[in-house]
PDB file of N, CA and C in Angstrom:
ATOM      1  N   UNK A   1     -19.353  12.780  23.262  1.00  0.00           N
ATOM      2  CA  UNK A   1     -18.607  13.602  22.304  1.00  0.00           C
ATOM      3  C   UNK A   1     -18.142  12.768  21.113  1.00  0.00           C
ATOM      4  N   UNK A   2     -17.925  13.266  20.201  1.00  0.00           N
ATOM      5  CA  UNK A   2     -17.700  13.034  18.758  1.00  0.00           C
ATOM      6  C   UNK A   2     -15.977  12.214  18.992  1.00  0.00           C
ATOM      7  N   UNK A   3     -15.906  11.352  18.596  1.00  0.00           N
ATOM      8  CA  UNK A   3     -14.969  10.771  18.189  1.00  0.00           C
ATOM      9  C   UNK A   3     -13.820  11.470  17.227  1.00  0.00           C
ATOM     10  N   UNK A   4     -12.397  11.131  17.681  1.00  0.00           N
ATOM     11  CA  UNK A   4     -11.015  11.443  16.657  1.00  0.00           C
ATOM     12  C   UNK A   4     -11.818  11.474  15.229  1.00  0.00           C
ATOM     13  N   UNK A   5     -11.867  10.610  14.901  1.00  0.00           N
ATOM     14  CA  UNK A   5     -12.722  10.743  13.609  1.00  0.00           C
ATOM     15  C   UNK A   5     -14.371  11.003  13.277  1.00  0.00           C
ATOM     16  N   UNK A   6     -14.499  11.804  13.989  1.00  0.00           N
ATOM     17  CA  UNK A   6     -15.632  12.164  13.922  1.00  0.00           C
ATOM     18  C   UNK A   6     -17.121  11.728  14.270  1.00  0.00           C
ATOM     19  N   UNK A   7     -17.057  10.440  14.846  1.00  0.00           N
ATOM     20  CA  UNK A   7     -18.043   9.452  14.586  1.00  0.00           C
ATOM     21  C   UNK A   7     -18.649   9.733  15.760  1.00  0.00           C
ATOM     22  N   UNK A   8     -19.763   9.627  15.999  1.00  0.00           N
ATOM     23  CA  UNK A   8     -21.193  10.447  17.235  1.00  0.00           C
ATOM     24  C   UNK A   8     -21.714   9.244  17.922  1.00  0.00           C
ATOM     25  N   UNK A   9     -21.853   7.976  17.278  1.00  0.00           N
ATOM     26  CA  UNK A   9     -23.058   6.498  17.966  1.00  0.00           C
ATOM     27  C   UNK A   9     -22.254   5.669  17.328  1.00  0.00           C
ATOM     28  N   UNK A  10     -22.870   4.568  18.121  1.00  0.00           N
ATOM     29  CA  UNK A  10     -22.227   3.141  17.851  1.00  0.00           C
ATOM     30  C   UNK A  10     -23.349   2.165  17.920  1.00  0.00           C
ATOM     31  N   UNK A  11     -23.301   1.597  16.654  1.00  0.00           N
ATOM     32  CA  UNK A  11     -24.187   0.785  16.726  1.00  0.00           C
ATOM     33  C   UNK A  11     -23.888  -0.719  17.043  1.00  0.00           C
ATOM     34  N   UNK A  12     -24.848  -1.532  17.617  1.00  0.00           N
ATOM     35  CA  UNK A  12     -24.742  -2.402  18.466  1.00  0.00           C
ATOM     36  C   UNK A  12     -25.636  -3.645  17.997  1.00  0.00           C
ATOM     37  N   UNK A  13     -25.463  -4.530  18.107  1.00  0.00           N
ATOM     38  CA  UNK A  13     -26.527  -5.661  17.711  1.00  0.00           C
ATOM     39  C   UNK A  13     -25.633  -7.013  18.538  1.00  0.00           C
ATOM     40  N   UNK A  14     -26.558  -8.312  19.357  1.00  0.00           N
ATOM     41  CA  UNK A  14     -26.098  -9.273  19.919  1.00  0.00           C
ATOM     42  C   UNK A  14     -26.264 -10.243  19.375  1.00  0.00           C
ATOM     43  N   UNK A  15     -26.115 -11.705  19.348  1.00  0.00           N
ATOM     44  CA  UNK A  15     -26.904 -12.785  19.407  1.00  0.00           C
ATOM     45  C   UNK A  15     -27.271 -12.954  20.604  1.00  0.00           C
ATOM     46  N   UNK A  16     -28.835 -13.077  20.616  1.00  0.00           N
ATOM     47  CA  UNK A  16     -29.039 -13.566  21.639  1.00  0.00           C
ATOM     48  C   UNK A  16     -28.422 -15.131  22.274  1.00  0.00           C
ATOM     49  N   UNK A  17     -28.340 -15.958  21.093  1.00  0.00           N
ATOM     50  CA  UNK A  17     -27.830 -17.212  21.748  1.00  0.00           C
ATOM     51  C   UNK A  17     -26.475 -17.714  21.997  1.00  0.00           C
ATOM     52  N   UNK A  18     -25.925 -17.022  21.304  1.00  0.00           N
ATOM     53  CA  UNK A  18     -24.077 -16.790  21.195  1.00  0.00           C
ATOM     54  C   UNK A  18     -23.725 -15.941  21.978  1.00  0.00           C
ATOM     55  N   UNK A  19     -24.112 -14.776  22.614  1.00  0.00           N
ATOM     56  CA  UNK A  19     -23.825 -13.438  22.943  1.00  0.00           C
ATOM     57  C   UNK A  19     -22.568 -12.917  22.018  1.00  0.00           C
ATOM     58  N   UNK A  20     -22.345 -13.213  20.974  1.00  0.00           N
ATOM     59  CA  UNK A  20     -21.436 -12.521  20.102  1.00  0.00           C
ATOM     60  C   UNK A  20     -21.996 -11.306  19.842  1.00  0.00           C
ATOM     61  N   UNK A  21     -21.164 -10.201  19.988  1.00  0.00           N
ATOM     62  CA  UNK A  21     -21.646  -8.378  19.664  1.00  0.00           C
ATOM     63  C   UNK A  21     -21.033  -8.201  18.608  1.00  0.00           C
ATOM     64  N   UNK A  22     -21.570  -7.535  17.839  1.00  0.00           N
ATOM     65  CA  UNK A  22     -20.883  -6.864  16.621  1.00  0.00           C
ATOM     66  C   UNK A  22     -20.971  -5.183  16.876  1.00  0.00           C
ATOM     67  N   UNK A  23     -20.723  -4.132  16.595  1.00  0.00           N
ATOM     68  CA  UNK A  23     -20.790  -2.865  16.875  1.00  0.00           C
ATOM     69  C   UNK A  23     -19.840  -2.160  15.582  1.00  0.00           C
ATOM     70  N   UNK A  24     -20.343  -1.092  15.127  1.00  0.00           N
ATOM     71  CA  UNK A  24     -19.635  -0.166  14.356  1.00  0.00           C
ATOM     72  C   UNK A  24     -19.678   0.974  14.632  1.00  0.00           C
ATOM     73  N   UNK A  25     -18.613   1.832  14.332  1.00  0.00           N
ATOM     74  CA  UNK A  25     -19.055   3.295  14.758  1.00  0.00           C
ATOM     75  C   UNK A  25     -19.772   3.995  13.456  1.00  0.00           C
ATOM     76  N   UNK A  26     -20.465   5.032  13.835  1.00  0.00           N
ATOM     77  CA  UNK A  26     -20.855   5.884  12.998  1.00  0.00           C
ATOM     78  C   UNK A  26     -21.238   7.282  13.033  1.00  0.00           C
ATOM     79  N   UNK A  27     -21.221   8.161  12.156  1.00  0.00           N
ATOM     80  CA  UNK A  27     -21.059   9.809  11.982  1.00  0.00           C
ATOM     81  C   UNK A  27     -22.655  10.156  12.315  1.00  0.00           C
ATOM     82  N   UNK A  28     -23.448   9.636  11.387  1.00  0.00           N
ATOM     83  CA  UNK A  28     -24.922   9.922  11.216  1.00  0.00           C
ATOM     84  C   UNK A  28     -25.578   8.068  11.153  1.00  0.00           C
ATOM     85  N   UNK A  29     -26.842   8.751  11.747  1.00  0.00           N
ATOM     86  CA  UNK A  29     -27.426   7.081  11.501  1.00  0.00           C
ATOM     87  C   UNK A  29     -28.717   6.848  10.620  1.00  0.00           C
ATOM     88  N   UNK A  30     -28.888   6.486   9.825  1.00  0.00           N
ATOM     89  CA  UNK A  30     -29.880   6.667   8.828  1.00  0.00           C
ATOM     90  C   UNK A  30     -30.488   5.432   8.475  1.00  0.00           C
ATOM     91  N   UNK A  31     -31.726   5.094   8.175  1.00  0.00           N
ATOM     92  CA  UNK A  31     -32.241   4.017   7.590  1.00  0.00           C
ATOM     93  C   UNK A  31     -31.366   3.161   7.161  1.00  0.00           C
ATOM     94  N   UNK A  32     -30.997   3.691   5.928  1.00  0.00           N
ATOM     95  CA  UNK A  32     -29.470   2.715   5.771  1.00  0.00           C
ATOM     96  C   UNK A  32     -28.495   2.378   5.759  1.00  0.00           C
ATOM     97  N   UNK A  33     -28.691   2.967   6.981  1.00  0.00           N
ATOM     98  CA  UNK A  33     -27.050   2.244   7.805  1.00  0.00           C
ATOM     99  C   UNK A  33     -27.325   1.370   8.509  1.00  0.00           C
ATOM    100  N   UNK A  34     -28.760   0.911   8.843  1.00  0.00           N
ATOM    101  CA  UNK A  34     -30.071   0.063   9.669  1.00  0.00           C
ATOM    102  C   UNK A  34     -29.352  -1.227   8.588  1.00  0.00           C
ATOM    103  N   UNK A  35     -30.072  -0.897   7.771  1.00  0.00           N
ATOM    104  CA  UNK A  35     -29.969  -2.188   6.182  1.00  0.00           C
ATOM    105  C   UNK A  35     -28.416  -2.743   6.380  1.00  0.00           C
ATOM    106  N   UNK A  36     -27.752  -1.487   5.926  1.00  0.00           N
ATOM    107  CA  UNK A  36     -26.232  -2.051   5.454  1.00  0.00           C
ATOM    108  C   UNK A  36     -25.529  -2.586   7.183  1.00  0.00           C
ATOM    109  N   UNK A  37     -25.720  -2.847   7.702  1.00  0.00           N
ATOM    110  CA  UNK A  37     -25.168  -3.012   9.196  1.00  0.00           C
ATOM    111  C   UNK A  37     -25.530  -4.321   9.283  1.00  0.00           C
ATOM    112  N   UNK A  38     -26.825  -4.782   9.194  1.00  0.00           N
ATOM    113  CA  UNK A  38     -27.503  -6.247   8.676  1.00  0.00           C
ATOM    114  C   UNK A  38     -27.374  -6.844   8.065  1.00  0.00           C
ATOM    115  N   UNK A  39     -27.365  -6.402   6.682  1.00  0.00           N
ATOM    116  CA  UNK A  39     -26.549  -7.159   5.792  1.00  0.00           C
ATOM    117  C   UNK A  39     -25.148  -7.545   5.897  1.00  0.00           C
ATOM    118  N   UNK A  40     -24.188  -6.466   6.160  1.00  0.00           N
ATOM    119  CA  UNK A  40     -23.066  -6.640   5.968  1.00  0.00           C
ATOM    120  C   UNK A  40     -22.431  -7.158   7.566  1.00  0.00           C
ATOM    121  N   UNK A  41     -22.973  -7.040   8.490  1.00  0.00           N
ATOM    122  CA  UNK A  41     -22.513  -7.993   9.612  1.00  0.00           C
ATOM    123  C   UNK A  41     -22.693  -8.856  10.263  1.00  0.00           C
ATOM    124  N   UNK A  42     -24.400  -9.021  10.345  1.00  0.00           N
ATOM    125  CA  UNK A  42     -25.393 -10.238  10.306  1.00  0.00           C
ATOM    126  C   UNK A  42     -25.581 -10.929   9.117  1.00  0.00           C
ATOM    127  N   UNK A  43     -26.312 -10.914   8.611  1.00  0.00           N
ATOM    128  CA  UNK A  43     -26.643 -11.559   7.454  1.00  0.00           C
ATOM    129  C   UNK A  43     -25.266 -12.488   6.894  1.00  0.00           C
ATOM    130  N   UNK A  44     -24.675 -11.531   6.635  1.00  0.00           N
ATOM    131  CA  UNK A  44     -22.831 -12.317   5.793  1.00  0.00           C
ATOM    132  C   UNK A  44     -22.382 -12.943   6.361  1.00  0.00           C
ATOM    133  N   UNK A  45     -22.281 -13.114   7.647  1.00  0.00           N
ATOM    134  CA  UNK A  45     -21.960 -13.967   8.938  1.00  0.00           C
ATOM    135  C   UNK A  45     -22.569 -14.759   9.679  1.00  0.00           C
ATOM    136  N   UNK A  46     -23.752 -14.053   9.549  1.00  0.00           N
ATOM    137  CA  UNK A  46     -24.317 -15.713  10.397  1.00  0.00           C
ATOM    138  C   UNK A  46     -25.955 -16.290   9.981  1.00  0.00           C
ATOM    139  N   UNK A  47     -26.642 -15.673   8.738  1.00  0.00           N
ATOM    140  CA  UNK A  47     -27.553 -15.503   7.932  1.00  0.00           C
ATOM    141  C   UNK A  47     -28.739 -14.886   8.262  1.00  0.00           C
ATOM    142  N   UNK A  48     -29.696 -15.422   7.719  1.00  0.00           N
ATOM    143  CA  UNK A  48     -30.644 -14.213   8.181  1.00  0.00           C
ATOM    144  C   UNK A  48     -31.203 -14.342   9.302  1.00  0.00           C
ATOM    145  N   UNK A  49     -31.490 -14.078  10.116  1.00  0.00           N
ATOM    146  CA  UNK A  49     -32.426 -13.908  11.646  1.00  0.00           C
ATOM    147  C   UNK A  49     -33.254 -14.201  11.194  1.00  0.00           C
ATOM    148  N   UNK A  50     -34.111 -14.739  11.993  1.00  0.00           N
ATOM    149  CA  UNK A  50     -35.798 -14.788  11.993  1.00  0.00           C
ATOM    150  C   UNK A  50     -36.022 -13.894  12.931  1.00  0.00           C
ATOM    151  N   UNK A  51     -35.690 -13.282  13.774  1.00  0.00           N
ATOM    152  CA  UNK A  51     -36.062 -11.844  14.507  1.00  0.00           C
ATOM    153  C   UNK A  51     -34.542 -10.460  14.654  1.00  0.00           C
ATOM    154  N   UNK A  52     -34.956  -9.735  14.834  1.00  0.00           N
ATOM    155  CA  UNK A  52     -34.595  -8.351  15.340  1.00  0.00           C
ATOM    156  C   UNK A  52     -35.134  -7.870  16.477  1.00  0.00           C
ATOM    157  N   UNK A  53     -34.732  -7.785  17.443  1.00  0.00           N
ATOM    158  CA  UNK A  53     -35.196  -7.084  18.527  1.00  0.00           C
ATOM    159  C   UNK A  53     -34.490  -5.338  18.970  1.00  0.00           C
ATOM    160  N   UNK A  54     -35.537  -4.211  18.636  1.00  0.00           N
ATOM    161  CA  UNK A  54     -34.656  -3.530  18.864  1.00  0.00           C
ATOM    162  C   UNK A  54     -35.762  -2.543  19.855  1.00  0.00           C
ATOM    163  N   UNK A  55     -35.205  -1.472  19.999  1.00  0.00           N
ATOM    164  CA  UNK A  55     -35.504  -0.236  20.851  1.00  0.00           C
ATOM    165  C   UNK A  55     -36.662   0.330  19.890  1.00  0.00           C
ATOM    166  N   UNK A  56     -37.581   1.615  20.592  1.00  0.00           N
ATOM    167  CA  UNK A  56     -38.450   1.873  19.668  1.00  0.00           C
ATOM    168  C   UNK A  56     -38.266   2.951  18.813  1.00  0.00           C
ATOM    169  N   UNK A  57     -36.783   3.002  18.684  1.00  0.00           N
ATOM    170  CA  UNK A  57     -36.573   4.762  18.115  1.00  0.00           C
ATOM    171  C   UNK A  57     -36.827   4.728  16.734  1.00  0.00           C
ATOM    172  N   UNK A  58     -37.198   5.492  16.109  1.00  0.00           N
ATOM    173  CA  UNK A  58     -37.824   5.833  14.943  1.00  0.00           C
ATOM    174  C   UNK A  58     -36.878   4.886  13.607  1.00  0.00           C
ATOM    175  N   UNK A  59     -35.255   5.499  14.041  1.00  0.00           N
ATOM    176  CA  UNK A  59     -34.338   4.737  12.956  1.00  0.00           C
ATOM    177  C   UNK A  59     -34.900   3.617  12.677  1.00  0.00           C
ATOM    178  N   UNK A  60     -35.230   2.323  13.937  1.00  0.00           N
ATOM    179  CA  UNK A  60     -35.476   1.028  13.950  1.00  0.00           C
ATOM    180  C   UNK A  60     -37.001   0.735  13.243  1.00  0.00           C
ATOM    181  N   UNK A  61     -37.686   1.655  13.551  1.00  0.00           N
ATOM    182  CA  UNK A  61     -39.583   1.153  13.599  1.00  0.00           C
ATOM    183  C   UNK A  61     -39.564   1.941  11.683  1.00  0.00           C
ATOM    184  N   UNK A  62     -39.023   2.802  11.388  1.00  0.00           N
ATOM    185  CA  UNK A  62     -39.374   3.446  10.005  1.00  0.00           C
ATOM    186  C   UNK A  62     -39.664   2.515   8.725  1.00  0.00           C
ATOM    187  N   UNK A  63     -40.466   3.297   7.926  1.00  0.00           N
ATOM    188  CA  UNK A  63     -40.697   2.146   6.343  1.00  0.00           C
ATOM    189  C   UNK A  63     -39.843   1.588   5.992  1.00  0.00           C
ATOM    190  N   UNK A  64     -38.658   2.406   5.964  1.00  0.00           N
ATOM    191  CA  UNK A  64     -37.456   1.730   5.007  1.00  0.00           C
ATOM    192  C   UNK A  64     -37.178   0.064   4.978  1.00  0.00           C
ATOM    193  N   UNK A  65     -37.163   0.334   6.885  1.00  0.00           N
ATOM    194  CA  UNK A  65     -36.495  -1.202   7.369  1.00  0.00           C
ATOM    195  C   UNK A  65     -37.351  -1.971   7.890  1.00  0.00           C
ATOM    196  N   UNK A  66     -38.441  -1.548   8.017  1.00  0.00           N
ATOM    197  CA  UNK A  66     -39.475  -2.334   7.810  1.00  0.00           C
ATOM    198  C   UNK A  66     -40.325  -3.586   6.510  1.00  0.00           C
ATOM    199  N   UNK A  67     -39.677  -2.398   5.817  1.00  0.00           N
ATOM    200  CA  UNK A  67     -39.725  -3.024   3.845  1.00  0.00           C
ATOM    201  C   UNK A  67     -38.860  -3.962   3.842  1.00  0.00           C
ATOM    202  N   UNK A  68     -37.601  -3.948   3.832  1.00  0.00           N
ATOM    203  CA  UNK A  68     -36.183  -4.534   4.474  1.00  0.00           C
ATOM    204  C   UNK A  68     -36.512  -5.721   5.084  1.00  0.00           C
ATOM    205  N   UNK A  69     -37.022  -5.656   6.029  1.00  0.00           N
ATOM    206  CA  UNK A  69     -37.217  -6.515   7.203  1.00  0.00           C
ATOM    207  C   UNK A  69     -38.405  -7.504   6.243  1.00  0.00           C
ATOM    208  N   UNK A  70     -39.263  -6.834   5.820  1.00  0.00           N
ATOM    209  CA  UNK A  70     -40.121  -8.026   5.485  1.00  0.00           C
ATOM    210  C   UNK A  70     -39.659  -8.750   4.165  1.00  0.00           C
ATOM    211  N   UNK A  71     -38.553  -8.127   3.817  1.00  0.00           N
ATOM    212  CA  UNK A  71     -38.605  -8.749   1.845  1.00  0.00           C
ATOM    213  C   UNK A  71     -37.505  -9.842   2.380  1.00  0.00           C
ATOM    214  N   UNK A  72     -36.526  -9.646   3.702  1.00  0.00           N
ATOM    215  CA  UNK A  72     -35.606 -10.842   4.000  1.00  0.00           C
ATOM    216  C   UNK A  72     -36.619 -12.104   5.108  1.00  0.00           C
ATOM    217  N   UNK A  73     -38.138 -11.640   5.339  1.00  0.00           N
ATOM    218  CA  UNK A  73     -38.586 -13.042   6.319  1.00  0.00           C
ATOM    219  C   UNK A  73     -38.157 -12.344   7.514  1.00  0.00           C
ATOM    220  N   UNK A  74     -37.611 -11.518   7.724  1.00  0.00           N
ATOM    221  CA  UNK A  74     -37.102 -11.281   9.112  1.00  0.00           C
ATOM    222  C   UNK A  74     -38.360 -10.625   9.976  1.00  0.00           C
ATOM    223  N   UNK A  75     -38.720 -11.291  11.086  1.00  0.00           N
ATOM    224  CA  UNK A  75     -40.152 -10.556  12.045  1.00  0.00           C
ATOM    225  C   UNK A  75     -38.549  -9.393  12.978  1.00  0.00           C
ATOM    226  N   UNK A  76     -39.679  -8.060  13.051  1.00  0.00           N
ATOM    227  CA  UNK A  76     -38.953  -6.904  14.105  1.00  0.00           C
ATOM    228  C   UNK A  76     -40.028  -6.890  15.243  1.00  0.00           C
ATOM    229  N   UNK A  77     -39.143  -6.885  15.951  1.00  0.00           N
ATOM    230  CA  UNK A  77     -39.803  -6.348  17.526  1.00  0.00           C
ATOM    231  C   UNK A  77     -39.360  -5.442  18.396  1.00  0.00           C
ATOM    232  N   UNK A  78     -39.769  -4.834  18.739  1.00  0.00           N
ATOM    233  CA  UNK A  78     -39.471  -3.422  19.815  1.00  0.00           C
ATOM    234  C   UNK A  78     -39.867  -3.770  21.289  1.00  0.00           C
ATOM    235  N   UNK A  79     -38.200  -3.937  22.094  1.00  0.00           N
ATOM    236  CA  UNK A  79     -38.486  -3.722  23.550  1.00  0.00           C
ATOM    237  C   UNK A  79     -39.326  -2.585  23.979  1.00  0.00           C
ATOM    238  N   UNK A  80     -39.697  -3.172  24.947  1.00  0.00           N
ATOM    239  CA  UNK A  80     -40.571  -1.813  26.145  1.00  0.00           C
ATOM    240  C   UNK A  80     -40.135  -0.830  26.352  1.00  0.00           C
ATOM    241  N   UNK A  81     -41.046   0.622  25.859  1.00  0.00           N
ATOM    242  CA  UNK A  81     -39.947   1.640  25.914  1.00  0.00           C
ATOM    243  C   UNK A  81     -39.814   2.003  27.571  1.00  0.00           C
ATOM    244  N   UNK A  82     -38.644   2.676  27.661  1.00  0.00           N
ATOM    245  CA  UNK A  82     -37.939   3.523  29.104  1.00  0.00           C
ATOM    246  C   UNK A  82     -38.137   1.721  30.542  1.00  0.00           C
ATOM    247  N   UNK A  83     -37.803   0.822  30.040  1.00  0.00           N
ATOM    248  CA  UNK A  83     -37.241  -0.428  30.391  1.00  0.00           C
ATOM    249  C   UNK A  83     -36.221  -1.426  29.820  1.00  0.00           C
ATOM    250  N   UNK A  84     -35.105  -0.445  29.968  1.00  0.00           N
ATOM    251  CA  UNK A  84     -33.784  -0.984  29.540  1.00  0.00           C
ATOM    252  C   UNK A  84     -33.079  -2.569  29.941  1.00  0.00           C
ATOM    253  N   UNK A  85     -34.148  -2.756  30.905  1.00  0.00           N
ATOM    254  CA  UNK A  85     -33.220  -4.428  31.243  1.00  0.00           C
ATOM    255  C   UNK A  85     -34.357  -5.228  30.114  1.00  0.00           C
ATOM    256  N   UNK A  86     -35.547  -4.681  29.428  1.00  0.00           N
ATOM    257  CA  UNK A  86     -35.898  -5.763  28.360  1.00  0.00           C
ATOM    258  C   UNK A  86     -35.034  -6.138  27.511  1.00  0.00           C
ATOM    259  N   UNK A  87     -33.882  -5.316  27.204  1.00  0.00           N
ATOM    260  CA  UNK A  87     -32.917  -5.342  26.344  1.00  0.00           C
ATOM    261  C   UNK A  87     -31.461  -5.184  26.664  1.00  0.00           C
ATOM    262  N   UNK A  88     -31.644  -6.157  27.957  1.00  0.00           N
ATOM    263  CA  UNK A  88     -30.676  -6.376  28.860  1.00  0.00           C
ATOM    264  C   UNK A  88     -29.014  -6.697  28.080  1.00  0.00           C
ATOM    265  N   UNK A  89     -29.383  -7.403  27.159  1.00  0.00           N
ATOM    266  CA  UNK A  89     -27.714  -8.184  26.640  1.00  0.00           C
ATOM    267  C   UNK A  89     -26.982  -6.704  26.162  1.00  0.00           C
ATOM    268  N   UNK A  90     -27.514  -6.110  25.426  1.00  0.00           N
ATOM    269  CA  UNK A  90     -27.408  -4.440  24.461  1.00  0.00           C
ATOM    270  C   UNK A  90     -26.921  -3.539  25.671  1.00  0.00           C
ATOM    271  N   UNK A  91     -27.853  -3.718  26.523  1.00  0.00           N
ATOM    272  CA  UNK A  91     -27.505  -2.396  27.559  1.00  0.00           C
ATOM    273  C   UNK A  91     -26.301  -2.522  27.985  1.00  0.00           C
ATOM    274  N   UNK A  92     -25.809  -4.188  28.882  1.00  0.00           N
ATOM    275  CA  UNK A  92     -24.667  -4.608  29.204  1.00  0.00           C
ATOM    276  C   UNK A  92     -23.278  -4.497  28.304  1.00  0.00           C
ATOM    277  N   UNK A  93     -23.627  -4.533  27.000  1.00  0.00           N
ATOM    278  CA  UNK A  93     -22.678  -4.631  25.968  1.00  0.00           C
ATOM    279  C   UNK A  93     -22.260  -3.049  26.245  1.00  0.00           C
ATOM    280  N   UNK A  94     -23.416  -2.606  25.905  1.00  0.00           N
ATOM    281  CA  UNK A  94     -23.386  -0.899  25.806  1.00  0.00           C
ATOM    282  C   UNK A  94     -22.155  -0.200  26.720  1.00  0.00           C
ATOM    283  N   UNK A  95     -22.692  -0.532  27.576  1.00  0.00           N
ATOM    284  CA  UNK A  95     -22.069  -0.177  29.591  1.00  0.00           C
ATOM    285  C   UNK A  95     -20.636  -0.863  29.299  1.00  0.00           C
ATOM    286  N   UNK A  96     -20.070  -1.715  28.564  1.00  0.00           N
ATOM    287  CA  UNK A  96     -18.482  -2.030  28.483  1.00  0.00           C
ATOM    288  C   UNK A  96     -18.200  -1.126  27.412  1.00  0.00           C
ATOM    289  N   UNK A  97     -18.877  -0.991  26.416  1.00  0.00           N
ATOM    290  CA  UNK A  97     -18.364   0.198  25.279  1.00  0.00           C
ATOM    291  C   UNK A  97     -18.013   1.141  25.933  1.00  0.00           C
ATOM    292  N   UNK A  98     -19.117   1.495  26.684  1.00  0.00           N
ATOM    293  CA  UNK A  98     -18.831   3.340  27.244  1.00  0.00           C
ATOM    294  C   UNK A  98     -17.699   3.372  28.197  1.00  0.00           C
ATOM    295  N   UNK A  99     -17.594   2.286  28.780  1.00  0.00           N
ATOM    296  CA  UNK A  99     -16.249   2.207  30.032  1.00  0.00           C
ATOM    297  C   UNK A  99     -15.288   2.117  29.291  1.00  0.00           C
ATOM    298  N   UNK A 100     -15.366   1.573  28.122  1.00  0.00           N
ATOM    299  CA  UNK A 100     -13.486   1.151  27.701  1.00  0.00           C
ATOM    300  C   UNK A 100     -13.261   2.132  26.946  1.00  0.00           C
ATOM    301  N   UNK A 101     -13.966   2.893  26.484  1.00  0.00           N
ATOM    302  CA  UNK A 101     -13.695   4.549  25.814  1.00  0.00           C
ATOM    303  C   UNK A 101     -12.625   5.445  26.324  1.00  0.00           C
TER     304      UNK A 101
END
């Protein structure tokens, strides 16, 4: 359910080598909120990735951030779909979000 303020998903991103999570909430999720989420919480903080690892849902795999992805050097990769422990750190993160709600 929709959040006090309205907000529907939460987006999520780890380091893999830090396990530092970053997460924001959000209303709608759109290409660029893909971009501005990267930029403004990765990128500004800890620079650019040389990878992205994400899920295969359309938001992630689309032109936009794909364009995105290649004009910063950044390689994307898509876990295995309907095998959630490939993307084990996310899921775990996930599973404390939804509990502390």
């Amino acid at each position: 359910p929709p959040s006090s303020k309205n907000h529907k998903y939460i987006l999520v991103a780890i380091n893999y080598f830090t396990k530092w999570v970053e997460a924001i909430p959000l209303k709608e999720v759109e290409q660029k909120d893909i971009i501005d989420f990267v930029e403004d919480h990765i990128i500004t903080r800890f620079g650019i990735p040389q990878t992205i690892t994400t899920d295969q849902g359309t938001i992630f795999t689309g032109r936009k951030v794909a364009q995105y992805a290649q004009s910063r050097g950044i390689k994307l990769i898509t876990s295995t779909p309907y095998y959630a422990q490939a993307n084990g750190q996310v899921e775990a993160a996930n599973k404390l979000i939804y509990q502390s709600d």
